[in-house]
Protein backbone atom coordinates (compact mmCIF):
# COMPACT_ATOMS: atom_id res chain seq x y z
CA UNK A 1 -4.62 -17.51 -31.88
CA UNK A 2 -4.74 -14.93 -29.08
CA UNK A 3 -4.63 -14.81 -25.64
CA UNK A 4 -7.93 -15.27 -23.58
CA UNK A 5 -6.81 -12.09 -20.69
CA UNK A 6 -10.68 -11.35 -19.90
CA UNK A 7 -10.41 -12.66 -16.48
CA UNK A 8 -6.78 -11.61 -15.74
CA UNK A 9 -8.09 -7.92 -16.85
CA UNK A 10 -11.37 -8.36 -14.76
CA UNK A 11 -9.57 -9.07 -11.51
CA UNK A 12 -6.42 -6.38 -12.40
CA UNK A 13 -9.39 -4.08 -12.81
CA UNK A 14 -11.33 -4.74 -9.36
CA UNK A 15 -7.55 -4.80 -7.37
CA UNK A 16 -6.50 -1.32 -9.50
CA UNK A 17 -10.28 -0.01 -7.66
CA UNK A 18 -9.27 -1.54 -4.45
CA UNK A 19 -5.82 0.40 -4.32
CA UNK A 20 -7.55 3.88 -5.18
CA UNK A 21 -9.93 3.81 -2.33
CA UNK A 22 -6.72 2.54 -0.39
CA UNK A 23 -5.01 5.41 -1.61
CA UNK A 24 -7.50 7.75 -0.92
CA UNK A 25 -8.38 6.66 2.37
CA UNK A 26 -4.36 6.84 2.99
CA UNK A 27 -4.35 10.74 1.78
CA UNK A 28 -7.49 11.53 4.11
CA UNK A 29 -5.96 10.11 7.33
CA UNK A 30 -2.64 12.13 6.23
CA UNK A 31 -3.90 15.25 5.68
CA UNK A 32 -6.49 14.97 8.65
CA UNK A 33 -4.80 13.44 11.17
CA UNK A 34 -3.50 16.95 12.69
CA UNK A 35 -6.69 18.33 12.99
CA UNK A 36 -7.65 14.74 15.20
CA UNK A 37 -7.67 16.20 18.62
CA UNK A 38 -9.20 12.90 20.27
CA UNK A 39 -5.92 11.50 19.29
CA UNK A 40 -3.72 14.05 20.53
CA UNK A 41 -5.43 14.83 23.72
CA UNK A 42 -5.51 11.33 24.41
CA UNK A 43 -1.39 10.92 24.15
CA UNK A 44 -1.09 14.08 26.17
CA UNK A 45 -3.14 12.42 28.90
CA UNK A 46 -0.95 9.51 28.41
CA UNK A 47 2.55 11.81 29.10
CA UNK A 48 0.86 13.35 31.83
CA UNK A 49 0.14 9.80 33.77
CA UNK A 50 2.97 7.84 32.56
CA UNK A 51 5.64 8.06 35.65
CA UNK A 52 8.28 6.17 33.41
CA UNK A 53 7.95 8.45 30.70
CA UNK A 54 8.13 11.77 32.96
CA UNK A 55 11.02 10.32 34.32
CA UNK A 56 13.01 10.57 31.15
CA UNK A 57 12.25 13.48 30.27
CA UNK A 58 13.04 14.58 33.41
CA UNK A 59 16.61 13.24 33.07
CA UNK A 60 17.40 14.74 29.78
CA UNK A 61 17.53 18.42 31.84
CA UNK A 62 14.84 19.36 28.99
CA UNK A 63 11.87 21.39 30.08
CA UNK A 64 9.65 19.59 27.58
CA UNK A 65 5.73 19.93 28.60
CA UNK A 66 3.26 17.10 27.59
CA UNK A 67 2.06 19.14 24.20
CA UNK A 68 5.34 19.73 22.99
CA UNK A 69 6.35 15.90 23.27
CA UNK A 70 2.44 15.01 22.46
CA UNK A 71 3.48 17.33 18.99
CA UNK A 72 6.83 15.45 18.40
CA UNK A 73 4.74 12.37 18.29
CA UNK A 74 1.87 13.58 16.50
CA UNK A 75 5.07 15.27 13.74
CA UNK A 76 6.32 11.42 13.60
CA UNK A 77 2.94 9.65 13.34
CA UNK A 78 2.45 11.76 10.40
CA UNK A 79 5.73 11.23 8.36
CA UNK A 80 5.55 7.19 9.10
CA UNK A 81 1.51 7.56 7.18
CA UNK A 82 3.71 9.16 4.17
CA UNK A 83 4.57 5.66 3.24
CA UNK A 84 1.29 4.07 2.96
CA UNK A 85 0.33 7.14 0.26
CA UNK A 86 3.52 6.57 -0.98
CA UNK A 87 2.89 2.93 -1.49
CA UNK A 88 -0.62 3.64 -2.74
CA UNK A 89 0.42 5.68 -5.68
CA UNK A 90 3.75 3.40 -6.74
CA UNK A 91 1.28 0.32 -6.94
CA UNK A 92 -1.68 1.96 -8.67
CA UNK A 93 0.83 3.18 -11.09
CA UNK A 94 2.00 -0.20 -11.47
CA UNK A 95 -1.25 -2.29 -12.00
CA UNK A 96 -2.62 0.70 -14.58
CA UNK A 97 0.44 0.26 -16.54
CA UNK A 98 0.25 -3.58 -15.84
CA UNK A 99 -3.85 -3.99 -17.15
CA UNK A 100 -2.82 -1.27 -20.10
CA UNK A 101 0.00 -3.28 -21.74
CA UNK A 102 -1.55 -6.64 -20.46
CA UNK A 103 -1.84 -7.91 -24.29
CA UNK A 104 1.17 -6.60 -26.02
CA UNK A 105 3.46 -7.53 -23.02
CA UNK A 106 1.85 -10.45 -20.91
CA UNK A 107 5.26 -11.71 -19.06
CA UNK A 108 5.81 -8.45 -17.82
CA UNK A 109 2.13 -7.92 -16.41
CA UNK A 110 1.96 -11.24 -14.63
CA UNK A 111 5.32 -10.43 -13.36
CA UNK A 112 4.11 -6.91 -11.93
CA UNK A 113 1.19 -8.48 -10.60
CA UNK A 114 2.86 -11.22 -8.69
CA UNK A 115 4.97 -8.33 -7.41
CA UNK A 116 3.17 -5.89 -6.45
CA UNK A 117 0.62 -9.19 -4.84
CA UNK A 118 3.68 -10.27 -2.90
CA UNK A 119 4.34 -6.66 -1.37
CA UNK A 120 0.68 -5.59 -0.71
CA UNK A 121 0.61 -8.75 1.90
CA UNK A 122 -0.43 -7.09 4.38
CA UNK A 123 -4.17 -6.45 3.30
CA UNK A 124 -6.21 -9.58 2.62
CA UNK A 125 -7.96 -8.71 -1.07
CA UNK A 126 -6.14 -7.37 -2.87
CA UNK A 127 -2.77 -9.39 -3.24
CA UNK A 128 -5.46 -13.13 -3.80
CA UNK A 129 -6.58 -10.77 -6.39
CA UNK A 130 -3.14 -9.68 -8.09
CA UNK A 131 -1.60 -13.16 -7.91
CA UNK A 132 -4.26 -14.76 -8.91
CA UNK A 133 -4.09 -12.93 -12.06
CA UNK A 134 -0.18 -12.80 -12.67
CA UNK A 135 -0.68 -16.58 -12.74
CA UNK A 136 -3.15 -16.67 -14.98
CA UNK A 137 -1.50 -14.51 -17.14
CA UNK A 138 2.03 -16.53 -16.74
CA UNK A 139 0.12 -19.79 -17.31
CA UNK A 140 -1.70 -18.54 -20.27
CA UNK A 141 1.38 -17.15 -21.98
CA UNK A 142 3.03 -20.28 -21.46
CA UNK A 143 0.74 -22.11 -23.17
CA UNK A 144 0.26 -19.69 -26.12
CA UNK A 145 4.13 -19.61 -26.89
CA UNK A 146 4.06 -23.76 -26.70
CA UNK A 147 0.82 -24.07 -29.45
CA UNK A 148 2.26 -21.14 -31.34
CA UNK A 149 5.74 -22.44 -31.76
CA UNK A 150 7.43 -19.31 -30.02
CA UNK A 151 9.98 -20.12 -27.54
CA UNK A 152 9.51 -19.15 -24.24
């Protein structure tokens, strides 16, 4: 008797597809997002007109103009999108490994997929998908050790 993991692979499949355009749309807006002058000349119109922000650079005796603090930002902007990419690539590498081994280790995939479910929260798809999938997987292991006489 073997486990039925058609649907659990199904829906690991569609989430794994999910996370690569994530990831790729994550690498685009990384790579791009200095060449986006709407965005930057927009925040240097913003430190132009902002009176409290002109004020503290004002205090700090720095001669900083708008483009060099607009390029600061712009500098920071682009090492917070890191972690997104970052993200991307940690969980992808997860749920491949996670819908390879899925039969020869099926604690350890529902496991991953509950994880990496809880900690992609933030989107809406993708984590209904993942632990949807590790419990599936749990539930159906469970009940394969029980009619099998393996202990759990």
């Amino acid at each position: 008797m073997s486990l039925n993991l058609r649907a659990p692979r199904i829906l690991g499949i569609v989430s794994f597809v999910l996370m690569l355009i994530v990831f790729f749309l994550s690498i685009l807006l990384y790579t791009q997002i200095d060449s986006f002058t709407p965005l930057r000349d927009a925040m240097i119109e913003t430190v132009n007109s902002d009176p409290t922000l002109q004020e503290s650079i004002g205090l700090t005796n720095e001669s900083a103009t708008a483009e060099e603090v607009t390029d600061e930002a712009m500098a920071l902007l682009k090492n917070s999108l890191l972690i997104p990419v970052i993200y991307s690539v940690i969980a992808c590498a997860a749920t491949l490994f996670s819908i390879i081994m899925m039969n020869r280790m099926p604690r350890t995939s529902g496991v991953l997929f509950i994880i990496i479910g809880v900690i992609s929260l933030l989107s809406i798809i993708i984590p209904i998908l993942l632990i949807t999938a590790g419990v599936m997987i749990l539930n159906r292991s469970s009940k394969y050790n029980k009619e099998a006489g393996i202990p759990a």
